[in-house]
PDB file of N, CA and C in Angstrom:
ATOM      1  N   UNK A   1      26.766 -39.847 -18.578  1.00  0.00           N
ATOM      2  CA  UNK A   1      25.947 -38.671 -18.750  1.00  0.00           C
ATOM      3  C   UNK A   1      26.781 -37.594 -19.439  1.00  0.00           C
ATOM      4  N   UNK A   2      26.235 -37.026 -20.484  1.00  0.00           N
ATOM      5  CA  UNK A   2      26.852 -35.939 -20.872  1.00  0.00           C
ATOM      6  C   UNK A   2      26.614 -34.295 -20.931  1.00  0.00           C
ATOM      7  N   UNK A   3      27.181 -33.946 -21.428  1.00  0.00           N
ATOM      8  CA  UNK A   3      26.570 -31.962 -20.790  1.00  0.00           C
ATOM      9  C   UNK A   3      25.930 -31.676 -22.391  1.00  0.00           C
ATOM     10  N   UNK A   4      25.909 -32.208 -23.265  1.00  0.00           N
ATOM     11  CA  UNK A   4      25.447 -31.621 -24.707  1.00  0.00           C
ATOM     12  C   UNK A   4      23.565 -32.296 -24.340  1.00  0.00           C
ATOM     13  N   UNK A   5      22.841 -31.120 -24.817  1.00  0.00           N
ATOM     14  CA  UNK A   5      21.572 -31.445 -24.232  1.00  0.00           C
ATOM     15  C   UNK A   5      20.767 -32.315 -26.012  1.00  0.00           C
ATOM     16  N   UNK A   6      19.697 -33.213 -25.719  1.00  0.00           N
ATOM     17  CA  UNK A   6      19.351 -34.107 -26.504  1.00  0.00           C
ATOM     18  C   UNK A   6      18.546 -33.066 -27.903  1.00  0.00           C
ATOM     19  N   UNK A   7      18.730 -33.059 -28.690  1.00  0.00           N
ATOM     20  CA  UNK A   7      18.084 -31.865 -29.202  1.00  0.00           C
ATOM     21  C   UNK A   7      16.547 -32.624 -29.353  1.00  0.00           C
ATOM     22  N   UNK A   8      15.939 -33.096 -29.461  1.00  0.00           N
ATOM     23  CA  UNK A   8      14.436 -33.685 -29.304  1.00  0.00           C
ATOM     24  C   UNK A   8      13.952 -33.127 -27.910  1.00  0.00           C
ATOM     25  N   UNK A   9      14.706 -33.075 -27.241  1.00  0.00           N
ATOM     26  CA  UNK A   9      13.854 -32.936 -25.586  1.00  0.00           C
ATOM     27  C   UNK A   9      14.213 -31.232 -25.809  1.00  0.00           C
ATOM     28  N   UNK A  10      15.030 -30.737 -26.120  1.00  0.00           N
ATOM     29  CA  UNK A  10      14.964 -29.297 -26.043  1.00  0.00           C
ATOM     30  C   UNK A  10      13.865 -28.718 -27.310  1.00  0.00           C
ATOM     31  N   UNK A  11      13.959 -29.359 -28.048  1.00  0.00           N
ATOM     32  CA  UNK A  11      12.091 -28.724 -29.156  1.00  0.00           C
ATOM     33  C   UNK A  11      11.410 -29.219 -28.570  1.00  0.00           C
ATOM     34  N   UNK A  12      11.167 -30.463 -27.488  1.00  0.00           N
ATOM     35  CA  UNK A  12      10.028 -30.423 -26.577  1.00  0.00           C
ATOM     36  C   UNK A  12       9.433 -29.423 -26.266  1.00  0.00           C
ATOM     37  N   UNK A  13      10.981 -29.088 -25.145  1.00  0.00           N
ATOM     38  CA  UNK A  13      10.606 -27.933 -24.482  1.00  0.00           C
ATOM     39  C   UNK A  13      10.164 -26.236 -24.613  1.00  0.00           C
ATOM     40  N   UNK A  14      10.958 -26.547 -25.830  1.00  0.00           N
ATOM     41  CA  UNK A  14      10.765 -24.938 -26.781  1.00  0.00           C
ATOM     42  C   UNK A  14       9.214 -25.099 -27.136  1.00  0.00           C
ATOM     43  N   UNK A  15       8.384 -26.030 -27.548  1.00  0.00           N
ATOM     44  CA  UNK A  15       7.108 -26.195 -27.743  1.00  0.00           C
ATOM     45  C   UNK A  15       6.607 -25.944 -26.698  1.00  0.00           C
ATOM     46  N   UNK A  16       6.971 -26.778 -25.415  1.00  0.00           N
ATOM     47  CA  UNK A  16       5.781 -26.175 -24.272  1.00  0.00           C
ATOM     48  C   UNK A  16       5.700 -25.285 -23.613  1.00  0.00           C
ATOM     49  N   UNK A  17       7.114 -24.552 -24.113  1.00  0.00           N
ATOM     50  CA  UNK A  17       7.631 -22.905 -23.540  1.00  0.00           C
ATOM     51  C   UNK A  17       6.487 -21.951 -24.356  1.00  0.00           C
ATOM     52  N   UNK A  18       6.388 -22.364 -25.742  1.00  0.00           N
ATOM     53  CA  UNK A  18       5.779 -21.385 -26.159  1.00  0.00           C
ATOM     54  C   UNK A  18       4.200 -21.468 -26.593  1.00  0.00           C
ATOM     55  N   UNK A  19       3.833 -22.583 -26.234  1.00  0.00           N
ATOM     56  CA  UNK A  19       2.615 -23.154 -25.728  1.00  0.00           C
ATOM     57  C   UNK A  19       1.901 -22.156 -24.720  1.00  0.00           C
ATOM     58  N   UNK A  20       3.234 -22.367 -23.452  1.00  0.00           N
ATOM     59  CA  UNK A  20       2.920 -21.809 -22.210  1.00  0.00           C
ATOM     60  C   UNK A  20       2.684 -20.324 -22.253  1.00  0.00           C
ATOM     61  N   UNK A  21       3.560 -19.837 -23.106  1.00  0.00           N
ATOM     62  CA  UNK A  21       3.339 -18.217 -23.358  1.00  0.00           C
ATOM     63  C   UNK A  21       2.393 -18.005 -24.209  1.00  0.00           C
ATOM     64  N   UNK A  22       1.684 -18.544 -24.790  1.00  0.00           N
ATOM     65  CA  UNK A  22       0.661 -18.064 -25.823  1.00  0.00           C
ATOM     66  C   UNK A  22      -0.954 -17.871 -25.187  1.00  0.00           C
ATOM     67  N   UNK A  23      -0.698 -19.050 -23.769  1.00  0.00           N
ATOM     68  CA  UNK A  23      -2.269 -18.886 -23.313  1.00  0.00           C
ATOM     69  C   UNK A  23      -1.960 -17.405 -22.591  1.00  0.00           C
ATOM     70  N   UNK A  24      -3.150 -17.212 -22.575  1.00  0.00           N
ATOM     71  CA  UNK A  24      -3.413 -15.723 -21.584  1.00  0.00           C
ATOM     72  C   UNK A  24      -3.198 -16.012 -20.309  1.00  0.00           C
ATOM     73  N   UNK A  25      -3.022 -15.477 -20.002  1.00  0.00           N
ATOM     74  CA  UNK A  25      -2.699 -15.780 -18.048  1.00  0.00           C
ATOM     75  C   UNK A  25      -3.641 -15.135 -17.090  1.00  0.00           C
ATOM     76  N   UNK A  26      -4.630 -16.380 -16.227  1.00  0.00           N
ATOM     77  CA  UNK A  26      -5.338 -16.086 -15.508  1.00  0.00           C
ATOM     78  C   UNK A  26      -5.555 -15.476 -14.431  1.00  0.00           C
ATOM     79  N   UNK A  27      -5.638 -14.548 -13.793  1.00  0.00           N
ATOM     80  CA  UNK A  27      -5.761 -13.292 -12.655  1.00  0.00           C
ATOM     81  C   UNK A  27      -6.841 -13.779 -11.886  1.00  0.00           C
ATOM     82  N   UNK A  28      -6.890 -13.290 -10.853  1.00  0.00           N
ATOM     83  CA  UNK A  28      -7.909 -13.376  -9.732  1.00  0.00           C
ATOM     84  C   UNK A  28      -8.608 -12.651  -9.746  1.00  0.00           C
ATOM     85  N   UNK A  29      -7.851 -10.991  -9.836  1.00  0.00           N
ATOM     86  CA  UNK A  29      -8.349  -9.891  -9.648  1.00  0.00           C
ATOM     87  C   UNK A  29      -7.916  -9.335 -11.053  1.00  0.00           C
ATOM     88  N   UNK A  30      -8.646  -7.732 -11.170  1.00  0.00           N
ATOM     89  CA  UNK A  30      -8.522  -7.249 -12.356  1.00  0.00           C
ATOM     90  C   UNK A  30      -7.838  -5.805 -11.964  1.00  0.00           C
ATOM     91  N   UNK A  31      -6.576  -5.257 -13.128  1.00  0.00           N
ATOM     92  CA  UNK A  31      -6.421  -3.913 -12.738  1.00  0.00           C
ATOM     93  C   UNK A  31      -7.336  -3.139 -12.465  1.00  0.00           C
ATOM     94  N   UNK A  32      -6.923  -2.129 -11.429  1.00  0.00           N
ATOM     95  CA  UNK A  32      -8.393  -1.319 -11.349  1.00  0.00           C
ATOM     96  C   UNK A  32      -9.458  -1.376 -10.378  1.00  0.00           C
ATOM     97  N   UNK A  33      -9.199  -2.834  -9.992  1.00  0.00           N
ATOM     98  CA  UNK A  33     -10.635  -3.151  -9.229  1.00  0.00           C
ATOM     99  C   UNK A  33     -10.711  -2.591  -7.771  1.00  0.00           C
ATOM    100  N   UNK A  34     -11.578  -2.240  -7.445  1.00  0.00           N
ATOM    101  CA  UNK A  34     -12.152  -1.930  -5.771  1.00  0.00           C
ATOM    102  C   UNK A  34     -11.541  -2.429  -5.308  1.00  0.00           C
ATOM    103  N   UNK A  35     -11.225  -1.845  -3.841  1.00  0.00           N
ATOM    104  CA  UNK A  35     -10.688  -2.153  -2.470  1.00  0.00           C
ATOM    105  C   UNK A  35     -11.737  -2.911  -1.640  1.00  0.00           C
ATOM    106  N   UNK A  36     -11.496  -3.325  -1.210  1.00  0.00           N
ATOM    107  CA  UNK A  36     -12.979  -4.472  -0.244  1.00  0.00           C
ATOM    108  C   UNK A  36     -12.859  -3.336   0.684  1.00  0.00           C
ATOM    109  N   UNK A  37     -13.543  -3.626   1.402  1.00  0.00           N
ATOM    110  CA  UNK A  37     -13.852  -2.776   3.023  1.00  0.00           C
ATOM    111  C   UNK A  37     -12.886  -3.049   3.932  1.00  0.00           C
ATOM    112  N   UNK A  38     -12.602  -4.130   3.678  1.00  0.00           N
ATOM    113  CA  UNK A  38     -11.527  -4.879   4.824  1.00  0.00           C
ATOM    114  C   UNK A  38     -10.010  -4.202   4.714  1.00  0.00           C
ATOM    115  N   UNK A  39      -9.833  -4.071   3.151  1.00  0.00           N
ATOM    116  CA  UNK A  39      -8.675  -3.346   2.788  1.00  0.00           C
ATOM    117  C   UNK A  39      -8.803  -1.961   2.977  1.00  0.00           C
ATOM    118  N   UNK A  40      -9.854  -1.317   2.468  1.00  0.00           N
ATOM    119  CA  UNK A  40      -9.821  -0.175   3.604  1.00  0.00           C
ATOM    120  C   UNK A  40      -9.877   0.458   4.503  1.00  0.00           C
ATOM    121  N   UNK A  41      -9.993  -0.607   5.256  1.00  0.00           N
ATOM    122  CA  UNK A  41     -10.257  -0.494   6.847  1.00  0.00           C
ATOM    123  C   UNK A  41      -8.979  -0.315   7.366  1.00  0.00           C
ATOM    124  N   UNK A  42      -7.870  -1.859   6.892  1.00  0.00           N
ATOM    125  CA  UNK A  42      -6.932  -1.605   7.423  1.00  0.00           C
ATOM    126  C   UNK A  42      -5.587  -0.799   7.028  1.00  0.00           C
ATOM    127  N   UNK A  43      -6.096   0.258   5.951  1.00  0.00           N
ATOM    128  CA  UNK A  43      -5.324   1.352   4.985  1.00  0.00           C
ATOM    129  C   UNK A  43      -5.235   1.994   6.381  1.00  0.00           C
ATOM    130  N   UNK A  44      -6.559   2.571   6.484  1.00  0.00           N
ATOM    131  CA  UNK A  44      -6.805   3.944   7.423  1.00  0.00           C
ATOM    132  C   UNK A  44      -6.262   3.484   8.638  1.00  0.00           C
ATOM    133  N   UNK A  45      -6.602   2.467   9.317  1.00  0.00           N
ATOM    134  CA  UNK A  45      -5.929   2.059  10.662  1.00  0.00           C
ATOM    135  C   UNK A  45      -4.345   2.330  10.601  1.00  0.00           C
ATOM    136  N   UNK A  46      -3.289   1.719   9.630  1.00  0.00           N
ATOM    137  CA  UNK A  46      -2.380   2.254   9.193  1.00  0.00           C
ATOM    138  C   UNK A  46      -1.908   3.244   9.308  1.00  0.00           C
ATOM    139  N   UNK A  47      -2.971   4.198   8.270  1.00  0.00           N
ATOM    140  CA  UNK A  47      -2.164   5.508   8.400  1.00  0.00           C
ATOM    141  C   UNK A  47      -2.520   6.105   9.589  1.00  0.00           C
ATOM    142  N   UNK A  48      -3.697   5.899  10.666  1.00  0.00           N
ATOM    143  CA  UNK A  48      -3.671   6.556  11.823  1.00  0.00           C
ATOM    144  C   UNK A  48      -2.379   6.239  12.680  1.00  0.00           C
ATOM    145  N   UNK A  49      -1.796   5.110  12.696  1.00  0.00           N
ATOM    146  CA  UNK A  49      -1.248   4.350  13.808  1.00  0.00           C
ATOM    147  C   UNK A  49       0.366   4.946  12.958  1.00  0.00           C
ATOM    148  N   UNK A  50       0.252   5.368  11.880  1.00  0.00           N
ATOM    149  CA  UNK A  50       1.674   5.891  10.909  1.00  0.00           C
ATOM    150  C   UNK A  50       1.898   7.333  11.854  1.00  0.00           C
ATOM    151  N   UNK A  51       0.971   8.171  11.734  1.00  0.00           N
ATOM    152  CA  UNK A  51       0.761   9.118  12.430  1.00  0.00           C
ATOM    153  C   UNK A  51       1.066   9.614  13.620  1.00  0.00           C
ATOM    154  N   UNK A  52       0.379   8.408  14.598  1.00  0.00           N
ATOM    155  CA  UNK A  52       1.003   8.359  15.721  1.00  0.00           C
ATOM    156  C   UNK A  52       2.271   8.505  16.467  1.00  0.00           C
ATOM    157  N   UNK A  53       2.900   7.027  15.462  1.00  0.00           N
ATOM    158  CA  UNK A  53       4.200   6.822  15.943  1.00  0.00           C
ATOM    159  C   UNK A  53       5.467   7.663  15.331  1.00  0.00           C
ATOM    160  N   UNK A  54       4.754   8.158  13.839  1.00  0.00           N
ATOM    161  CA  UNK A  54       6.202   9.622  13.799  1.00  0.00           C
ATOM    162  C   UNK A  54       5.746  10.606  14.493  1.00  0.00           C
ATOM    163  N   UNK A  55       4.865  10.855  14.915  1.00  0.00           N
ATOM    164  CA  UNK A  55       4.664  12.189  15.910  1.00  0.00           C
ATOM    165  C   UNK A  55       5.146  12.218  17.068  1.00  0.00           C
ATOM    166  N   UNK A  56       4.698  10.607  17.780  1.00  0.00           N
ATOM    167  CA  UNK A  56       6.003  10.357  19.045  1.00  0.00           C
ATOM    168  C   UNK A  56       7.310  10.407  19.001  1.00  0.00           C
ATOM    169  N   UNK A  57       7.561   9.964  17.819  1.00  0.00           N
ATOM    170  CA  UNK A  57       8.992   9.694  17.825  1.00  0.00           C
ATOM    171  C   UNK A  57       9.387  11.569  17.040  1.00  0.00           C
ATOM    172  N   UNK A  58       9.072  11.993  16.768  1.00  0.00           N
ATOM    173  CA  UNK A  58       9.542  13.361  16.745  1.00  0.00           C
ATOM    174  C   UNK A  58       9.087  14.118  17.943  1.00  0.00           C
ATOM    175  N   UNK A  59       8.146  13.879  18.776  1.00  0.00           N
ATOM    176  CA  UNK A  59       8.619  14.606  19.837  1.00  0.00           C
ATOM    177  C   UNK A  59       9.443  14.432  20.939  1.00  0.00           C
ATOM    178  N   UNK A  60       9.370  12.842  21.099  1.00  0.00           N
ATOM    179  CA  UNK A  60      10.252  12.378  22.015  1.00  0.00           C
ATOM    180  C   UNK A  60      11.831  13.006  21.167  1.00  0.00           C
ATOM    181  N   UNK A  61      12.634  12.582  20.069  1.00  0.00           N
ATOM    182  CA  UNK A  61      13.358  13.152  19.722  1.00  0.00           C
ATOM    183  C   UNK A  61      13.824  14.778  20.376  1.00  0.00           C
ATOM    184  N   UNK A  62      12.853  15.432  20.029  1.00  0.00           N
ATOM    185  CA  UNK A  62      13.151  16.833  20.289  1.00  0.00           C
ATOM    186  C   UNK A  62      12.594  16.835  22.014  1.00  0.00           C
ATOM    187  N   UNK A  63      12.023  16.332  22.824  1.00  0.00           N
ATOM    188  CA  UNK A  63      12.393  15.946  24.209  1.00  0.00           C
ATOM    189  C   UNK A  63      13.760  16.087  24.882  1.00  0.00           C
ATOM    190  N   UNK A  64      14.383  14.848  24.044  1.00  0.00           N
ATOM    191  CA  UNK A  64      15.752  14.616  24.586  1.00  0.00           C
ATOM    192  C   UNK A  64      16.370  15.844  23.728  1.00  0.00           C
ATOM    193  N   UNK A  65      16.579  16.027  22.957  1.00  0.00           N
ATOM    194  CA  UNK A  65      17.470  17.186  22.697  1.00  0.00           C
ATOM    195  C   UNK A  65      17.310  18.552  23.097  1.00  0.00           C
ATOM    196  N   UNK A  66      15.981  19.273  23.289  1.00  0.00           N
ATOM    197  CA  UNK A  66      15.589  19.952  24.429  1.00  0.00           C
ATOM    198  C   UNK A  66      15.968  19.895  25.706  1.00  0.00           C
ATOM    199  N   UNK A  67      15.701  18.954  26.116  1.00  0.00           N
ATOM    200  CA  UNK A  67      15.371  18.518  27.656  1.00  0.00           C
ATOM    201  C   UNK A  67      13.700  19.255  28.290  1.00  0.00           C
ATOM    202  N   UNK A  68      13.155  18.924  27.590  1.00  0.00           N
ATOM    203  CA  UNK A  68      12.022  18.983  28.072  1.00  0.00           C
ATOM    204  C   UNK A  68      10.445  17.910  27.832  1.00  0.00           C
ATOM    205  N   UNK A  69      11.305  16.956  28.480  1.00  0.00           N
ATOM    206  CA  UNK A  69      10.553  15.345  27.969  1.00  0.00           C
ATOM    207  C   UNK A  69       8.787  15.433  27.918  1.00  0.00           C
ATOM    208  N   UNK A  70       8.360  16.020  28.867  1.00  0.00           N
ATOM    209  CA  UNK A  70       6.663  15.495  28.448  1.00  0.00           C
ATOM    210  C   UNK A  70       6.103  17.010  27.289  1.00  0.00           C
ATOM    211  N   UNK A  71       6.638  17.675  27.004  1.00  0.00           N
ATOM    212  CA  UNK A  71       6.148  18.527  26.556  1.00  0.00           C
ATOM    213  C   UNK A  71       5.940  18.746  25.131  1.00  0.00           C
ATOM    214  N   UNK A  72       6.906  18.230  23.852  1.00  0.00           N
ATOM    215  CA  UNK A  72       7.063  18.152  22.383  1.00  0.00           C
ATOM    216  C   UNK A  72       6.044  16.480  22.800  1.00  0.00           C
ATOM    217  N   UNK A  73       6.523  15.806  23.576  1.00  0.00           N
ATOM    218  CA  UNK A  73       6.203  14.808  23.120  1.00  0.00           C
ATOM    219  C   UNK A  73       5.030  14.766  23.494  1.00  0.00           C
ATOM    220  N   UNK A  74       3.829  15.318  24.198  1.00  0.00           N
ATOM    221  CA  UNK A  74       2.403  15.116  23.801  1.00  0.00           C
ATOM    222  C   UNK A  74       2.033  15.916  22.456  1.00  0.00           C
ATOM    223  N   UNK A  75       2.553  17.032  22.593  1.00  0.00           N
ATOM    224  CA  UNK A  75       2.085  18.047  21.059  1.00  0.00           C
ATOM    225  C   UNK A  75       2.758  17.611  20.167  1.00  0.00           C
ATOM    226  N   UNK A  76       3.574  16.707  19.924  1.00  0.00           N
ATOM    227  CA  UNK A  76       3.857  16.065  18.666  1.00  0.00           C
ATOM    228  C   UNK A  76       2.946  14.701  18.758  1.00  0.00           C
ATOM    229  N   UNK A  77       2.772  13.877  19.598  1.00  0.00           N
ATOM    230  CA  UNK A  77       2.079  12.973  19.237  1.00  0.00           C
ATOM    231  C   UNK A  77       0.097  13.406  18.786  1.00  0.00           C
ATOM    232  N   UNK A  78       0.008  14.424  19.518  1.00  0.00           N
ATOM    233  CA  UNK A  78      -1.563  14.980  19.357  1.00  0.00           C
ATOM    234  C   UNK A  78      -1.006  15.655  17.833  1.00  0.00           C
ATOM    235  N   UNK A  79      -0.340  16.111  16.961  1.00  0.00           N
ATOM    236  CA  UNK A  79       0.057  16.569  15.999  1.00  0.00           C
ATOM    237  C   UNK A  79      -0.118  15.582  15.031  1.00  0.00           C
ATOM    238  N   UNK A  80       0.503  14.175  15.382  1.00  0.00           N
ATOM    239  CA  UNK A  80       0.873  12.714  14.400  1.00  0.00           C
ATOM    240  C   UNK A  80      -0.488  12.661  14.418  1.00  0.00           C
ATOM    241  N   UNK A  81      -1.374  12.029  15.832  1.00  0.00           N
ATOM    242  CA  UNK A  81      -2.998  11.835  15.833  1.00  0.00           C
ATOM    243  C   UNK A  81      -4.010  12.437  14.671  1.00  0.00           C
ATOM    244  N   UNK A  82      -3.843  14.103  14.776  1.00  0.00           N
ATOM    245  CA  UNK A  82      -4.301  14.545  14.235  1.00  0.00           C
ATOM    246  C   UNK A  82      -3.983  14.356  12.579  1.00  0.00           C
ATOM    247  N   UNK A  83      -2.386  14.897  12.036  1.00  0.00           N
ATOM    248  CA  UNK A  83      -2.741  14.384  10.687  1.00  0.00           C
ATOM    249  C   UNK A  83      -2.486  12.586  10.052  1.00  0.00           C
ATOM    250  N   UNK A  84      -2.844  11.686  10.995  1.00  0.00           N
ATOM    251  CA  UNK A  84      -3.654  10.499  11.058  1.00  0.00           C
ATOM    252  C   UNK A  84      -5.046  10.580  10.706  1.00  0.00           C
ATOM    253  N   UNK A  85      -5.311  11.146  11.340  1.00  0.00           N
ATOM    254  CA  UNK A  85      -7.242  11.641  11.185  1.00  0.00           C
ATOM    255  C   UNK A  85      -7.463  12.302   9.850  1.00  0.00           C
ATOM    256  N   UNK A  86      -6.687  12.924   9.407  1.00  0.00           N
ATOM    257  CA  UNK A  86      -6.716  14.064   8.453  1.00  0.00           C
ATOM    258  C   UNK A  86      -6.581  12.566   7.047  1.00  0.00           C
ATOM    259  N   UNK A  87      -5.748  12.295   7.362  1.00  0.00           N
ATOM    260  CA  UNK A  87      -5.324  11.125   6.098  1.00  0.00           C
ATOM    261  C   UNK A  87      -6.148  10.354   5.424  1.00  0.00           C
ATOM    262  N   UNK A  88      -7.117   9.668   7.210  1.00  0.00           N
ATOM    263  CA  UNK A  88      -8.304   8.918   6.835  1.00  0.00           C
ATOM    264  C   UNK A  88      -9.219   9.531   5.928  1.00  0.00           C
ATOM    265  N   UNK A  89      -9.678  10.645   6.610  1.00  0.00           N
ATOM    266  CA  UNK A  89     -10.834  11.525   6.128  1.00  0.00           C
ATOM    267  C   UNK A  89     -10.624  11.511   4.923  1.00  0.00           C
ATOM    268  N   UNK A  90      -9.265  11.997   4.037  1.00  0.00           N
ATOM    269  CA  UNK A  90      -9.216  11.682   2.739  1.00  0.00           C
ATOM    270  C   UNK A  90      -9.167  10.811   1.833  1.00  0.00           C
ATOM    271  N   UNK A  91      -9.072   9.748   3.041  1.00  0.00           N
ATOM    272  CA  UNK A  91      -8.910   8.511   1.810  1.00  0.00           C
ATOM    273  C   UNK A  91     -10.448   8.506   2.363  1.00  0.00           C
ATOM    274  N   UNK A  92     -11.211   8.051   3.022  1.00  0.00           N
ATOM    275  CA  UNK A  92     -12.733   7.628   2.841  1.00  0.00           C
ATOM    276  C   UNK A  92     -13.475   8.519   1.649  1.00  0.00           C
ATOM    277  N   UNK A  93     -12.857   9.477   1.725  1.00  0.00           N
ATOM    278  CA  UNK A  93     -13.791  10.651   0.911  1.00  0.00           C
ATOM    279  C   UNK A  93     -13.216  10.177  -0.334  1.00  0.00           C
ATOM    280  N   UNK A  94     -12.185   9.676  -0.740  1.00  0.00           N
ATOM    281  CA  UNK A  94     -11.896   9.399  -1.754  1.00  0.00           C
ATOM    282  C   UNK A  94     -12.900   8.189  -2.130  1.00  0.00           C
ATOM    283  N   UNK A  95     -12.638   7.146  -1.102  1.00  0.00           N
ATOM    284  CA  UNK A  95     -13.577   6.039  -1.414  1.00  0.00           C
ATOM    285  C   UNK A  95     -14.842   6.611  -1.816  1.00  0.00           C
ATOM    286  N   UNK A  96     -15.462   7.501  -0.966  1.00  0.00           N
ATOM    287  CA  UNK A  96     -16.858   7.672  -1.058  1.00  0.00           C
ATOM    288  C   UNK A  96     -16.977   8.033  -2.600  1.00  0.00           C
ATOM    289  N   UNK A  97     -16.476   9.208  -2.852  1.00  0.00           N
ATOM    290  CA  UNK A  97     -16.251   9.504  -4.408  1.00  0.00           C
ATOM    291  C   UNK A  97     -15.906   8.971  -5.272  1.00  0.00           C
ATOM    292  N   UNK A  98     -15.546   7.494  -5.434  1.00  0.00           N
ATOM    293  CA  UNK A  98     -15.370   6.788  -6.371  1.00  0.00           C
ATOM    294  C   UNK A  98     -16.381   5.706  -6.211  1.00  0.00           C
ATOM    295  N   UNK A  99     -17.364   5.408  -5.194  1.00  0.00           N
ATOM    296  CA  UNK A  99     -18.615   4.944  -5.053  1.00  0.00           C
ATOM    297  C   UNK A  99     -19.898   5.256  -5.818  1.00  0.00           C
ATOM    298  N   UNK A 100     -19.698   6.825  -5.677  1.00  0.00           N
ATOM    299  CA  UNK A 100     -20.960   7.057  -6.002  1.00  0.00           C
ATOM    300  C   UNK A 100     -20.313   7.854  -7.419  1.00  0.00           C
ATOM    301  N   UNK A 101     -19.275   7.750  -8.115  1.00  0.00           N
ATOM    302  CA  UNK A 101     -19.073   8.260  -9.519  1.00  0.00           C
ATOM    303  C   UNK A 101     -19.097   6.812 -10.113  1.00  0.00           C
ATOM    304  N   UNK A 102     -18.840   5.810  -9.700  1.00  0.00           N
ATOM    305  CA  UNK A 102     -18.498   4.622 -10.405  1.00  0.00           C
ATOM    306  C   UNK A 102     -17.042   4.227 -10.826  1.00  0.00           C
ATOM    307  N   UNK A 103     -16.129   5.351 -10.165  1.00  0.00           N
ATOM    308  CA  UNK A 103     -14.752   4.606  -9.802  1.00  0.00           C
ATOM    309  C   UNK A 103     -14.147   5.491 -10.985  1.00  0.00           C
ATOM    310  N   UNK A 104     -14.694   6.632 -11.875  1.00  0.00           N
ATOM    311  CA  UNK A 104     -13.727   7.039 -12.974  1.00  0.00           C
ATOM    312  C   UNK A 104     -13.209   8.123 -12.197  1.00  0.00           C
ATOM    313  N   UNK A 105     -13.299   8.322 -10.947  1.00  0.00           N
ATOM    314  CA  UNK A 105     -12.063   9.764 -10.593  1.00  0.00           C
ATOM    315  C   UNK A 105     -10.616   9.165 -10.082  1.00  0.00           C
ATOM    316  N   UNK A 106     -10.254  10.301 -10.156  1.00  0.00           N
ATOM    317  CA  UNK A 106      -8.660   9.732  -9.936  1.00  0.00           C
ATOM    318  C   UNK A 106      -8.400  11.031  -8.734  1.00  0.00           C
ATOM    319  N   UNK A 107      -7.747  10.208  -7.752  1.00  0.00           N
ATOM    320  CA  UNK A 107      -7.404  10.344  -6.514  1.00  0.00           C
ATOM    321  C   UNK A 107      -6.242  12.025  -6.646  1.00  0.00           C
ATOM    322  N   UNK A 108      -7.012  12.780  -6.173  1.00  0.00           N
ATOM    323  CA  UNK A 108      -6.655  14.005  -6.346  1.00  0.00           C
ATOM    324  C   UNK A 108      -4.904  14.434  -5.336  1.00  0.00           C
ATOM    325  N   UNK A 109      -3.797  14.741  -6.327  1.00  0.00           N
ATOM    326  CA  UNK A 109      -2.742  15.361  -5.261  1.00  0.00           C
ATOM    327  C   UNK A 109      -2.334  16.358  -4.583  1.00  0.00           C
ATOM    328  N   UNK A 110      -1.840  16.456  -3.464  1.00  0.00           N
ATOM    329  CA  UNK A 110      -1.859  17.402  -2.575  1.00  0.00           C
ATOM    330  C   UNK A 110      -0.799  17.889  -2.612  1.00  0.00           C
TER     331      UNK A 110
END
């Protein structure tokens, strides 16, 4: 066996290399396209449950460094809850608004 490659089998391959690159390449999905329901379902669940757990974990944080354990840590977690809730609301409203425009708005920044 030798290491010098056959030059016939390498213009094979250069042919079916560029064979291979010339077809278009088939997608499932298309840029752009809608979120199913399912995917936005479990966006928002996400960001509620995102919410949650940095709000605990910043109040528990400032708990222990305080010393005053139940107290940051309900008003930070009712804090996370809340802008959890806040997150959803904007992404549905976003959804909703790209429902009923037909999808040409673009997701406004805050």
């Amino acid at each position: 066996m030798t290491n010098d490659p056959d030059p016939d089998r390498m213009r094979a391959l250069e042919a079916r290399l560029a064979k291979a690159r010339g077809a278009p390449v088939k997608r499932t999905g298309q840029a752009g396209e809608a979120f199913s329901s399912g995917e936005i379902g479990w966006r928002m669940i996400t960001e509620l449950v995102a919410g949650l757990l940095i709000g605990f974990g910043i109040g528990y944080g400032l708990d222990v460094l305080l010393g005053t354990l139940p107290l940051c840590l309900i008003v930070f977690t009712l804090l996370g809850f809340a802008a959890g809730i806040r997150t959803m609301m904007r992404t549905a409203q976003s959804v909703q608004s790209k429902e009923t425009t037909g999808g040409d708005t673009h997701e406004r920044e805050d």
